[in-house]
Structure formats: C-alpha cells, structure tokens
C-alpha atoms as a PDB file:
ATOM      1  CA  UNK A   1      62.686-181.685 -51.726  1.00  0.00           C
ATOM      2  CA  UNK A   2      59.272-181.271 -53.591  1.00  0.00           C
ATOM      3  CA  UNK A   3      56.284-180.461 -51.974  1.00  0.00           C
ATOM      4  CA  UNK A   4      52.800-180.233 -53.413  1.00  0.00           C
ATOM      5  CA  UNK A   5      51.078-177.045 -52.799  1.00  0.00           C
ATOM      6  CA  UNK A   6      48.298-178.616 -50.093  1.00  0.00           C
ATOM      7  CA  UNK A   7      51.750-179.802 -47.694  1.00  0.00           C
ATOM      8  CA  UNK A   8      54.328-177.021 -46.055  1.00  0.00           C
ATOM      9  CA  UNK A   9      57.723-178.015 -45.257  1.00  0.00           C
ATOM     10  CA  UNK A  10      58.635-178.224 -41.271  1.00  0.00           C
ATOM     11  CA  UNK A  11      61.756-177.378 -40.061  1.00  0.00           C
ATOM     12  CA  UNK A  12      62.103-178.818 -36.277  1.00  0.00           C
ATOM     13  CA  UNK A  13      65.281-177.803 -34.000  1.00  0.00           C
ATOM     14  CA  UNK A  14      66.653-179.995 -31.177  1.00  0.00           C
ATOM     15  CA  UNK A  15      64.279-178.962 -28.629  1.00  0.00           C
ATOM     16  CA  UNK A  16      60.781-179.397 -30.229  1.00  0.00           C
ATOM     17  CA  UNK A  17      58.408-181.601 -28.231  1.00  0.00           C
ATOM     18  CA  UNK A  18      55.550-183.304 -30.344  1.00  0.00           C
ATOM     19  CA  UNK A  19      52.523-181.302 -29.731  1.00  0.00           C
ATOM     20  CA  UNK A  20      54.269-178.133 -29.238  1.00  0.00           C
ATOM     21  CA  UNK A  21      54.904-174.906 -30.950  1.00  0.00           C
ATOM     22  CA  UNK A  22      58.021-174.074 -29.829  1.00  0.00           C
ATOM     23  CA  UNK A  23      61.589-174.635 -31.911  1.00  0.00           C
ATOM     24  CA  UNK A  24      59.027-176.035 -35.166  1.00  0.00           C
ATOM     25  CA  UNK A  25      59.191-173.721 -38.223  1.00  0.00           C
ATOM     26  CA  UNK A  26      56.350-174.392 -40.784  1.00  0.00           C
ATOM     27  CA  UNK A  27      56.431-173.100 -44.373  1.00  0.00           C
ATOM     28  CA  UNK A  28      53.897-173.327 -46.983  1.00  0.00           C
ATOM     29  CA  UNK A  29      55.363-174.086 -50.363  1.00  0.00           C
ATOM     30  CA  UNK A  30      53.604-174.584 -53.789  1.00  0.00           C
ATOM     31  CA  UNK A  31      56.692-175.759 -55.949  1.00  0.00           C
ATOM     32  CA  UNK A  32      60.354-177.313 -55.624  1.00  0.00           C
ATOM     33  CA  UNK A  33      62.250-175.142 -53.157  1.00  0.00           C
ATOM     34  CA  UNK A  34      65.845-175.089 -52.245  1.00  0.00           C
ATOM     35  CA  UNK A  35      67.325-175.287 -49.068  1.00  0.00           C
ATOM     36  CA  UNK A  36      68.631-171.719 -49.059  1.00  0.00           C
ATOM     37  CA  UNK A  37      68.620-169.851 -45.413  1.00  0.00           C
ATOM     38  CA  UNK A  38      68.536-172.895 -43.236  1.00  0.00           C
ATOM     39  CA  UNK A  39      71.008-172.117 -41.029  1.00  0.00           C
ATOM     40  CA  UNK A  40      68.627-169.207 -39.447  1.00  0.00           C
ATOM     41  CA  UNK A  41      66.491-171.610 -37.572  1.00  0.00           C
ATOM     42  CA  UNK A  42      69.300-174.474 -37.281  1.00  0.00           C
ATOM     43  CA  UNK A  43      72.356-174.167 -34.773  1.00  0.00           C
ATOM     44  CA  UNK A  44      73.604-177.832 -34.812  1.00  0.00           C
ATOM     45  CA  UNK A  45      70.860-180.263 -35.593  1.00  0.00           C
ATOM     46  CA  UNK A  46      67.973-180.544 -36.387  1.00  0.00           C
ATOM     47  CA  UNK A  47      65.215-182.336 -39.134  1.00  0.00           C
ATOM     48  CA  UNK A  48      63.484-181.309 -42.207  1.00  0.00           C
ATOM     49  CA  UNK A  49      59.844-182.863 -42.694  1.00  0.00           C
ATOM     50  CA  UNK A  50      56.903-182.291 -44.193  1.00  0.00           C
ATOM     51  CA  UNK A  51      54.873-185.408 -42.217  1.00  0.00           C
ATOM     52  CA  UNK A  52      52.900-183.603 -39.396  1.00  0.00           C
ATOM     53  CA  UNK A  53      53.212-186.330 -36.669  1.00  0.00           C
ATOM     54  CA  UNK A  54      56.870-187.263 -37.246  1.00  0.00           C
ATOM     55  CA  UNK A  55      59.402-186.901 -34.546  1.00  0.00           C
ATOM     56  CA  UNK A  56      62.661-185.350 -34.242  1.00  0.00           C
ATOM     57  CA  UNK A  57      65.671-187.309 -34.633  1.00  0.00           C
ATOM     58  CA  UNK A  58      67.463-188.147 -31.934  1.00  0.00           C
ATOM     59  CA  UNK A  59      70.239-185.895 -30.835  1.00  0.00           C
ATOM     60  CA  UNK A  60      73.733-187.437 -31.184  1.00  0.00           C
ATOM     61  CA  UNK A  61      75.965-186.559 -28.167  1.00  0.00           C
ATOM     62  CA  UNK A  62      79.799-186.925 -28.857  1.00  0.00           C
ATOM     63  CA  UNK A  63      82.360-184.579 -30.569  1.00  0.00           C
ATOM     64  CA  UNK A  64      84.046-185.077 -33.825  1.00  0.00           C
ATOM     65  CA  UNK A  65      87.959-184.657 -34.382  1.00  0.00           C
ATOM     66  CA  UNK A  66      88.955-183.024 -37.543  1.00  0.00           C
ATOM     67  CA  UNK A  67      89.372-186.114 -40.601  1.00  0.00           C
ATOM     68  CA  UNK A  68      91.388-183.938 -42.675  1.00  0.00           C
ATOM     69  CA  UNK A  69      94.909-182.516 -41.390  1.00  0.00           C
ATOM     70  CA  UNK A  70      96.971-180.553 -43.657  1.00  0.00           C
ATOM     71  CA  UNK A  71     100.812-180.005 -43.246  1.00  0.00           C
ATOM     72  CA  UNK A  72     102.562-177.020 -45.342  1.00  0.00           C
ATOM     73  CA  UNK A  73     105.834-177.354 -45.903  1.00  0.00           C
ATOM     74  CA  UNK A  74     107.862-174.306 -47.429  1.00  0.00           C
ATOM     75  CA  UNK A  75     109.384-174.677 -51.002  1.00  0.00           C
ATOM     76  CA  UNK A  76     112.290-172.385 -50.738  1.00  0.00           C
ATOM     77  CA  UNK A  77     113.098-171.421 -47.221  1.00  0.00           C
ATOM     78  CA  UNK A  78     114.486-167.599 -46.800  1.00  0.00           C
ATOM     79  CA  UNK A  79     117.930-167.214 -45.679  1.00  0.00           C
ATOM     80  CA  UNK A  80     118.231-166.338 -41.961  1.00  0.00           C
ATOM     81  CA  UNK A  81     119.519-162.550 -42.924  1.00  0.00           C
ATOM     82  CA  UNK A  82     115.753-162.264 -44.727  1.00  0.00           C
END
C-alpha cells in the first residue's frame, strides 16, 4: 500500500459503525509502509482503507473445513519387541 503523506491509513475491525470512533485505527504515514503488526488490532476480519467515508466489509458468517489433509505413513515400522 502507498500512501501520500497528506492521507493516513485506517484500519477498521468488525464492529466499527460509520461515524464512530470505536474499533477504527488511524495512522498517519508519509511513505510506503508494510503491513507489519496487523494482527494487534485484527482478531478475524476486518478492512484496510485509507478513503474516510468507506464502509466496512461485510462480515462473512460460516466456518471453513481444513483444504489440506496430510496422512504420514511410517517408512520402516519398529518391531513389536522395540
């Protein structure tokens, strides 16, 4: 993300309402930043702006299952007496 150094970056959670201060995180930034520390003022969702009057997202409600499953299967199994 690059910002000029007259916009800040906002980082909203999944409870902000638009026109409140609560769960909105504003930074001022001059130069291209990284998205380092992020997950301090994000649990699960939330949206990275720097437009003033945008809106959050909307909040997806259904749980994932795992796409990757991994089976491990010995080489060389050890003798019953090991």
């Amino acid at each position: 993300m690059v910002s000029t150094s007259d916009n800040g970056s906002r980082i909203i959670g999944p409870n902000y309402v638009v026109g409140k201060k609560e769960d909105l995180y504003e930074k001022a930034i001059q130069r291209t930043i990284l998205l380092v520390g992020v997950d301090q003022f994000l649990v699960k969702t939330g949206t990275i702006i720097t437009f003033k009057d945008a809106h959050n997202m909307k909040f997806m409600k259904f749980s994932v299952s795992p796409v990757v499953r991994v089976a491990v299967e010995a080489k060389k199994r050890l003798a019953k007496s090991d």
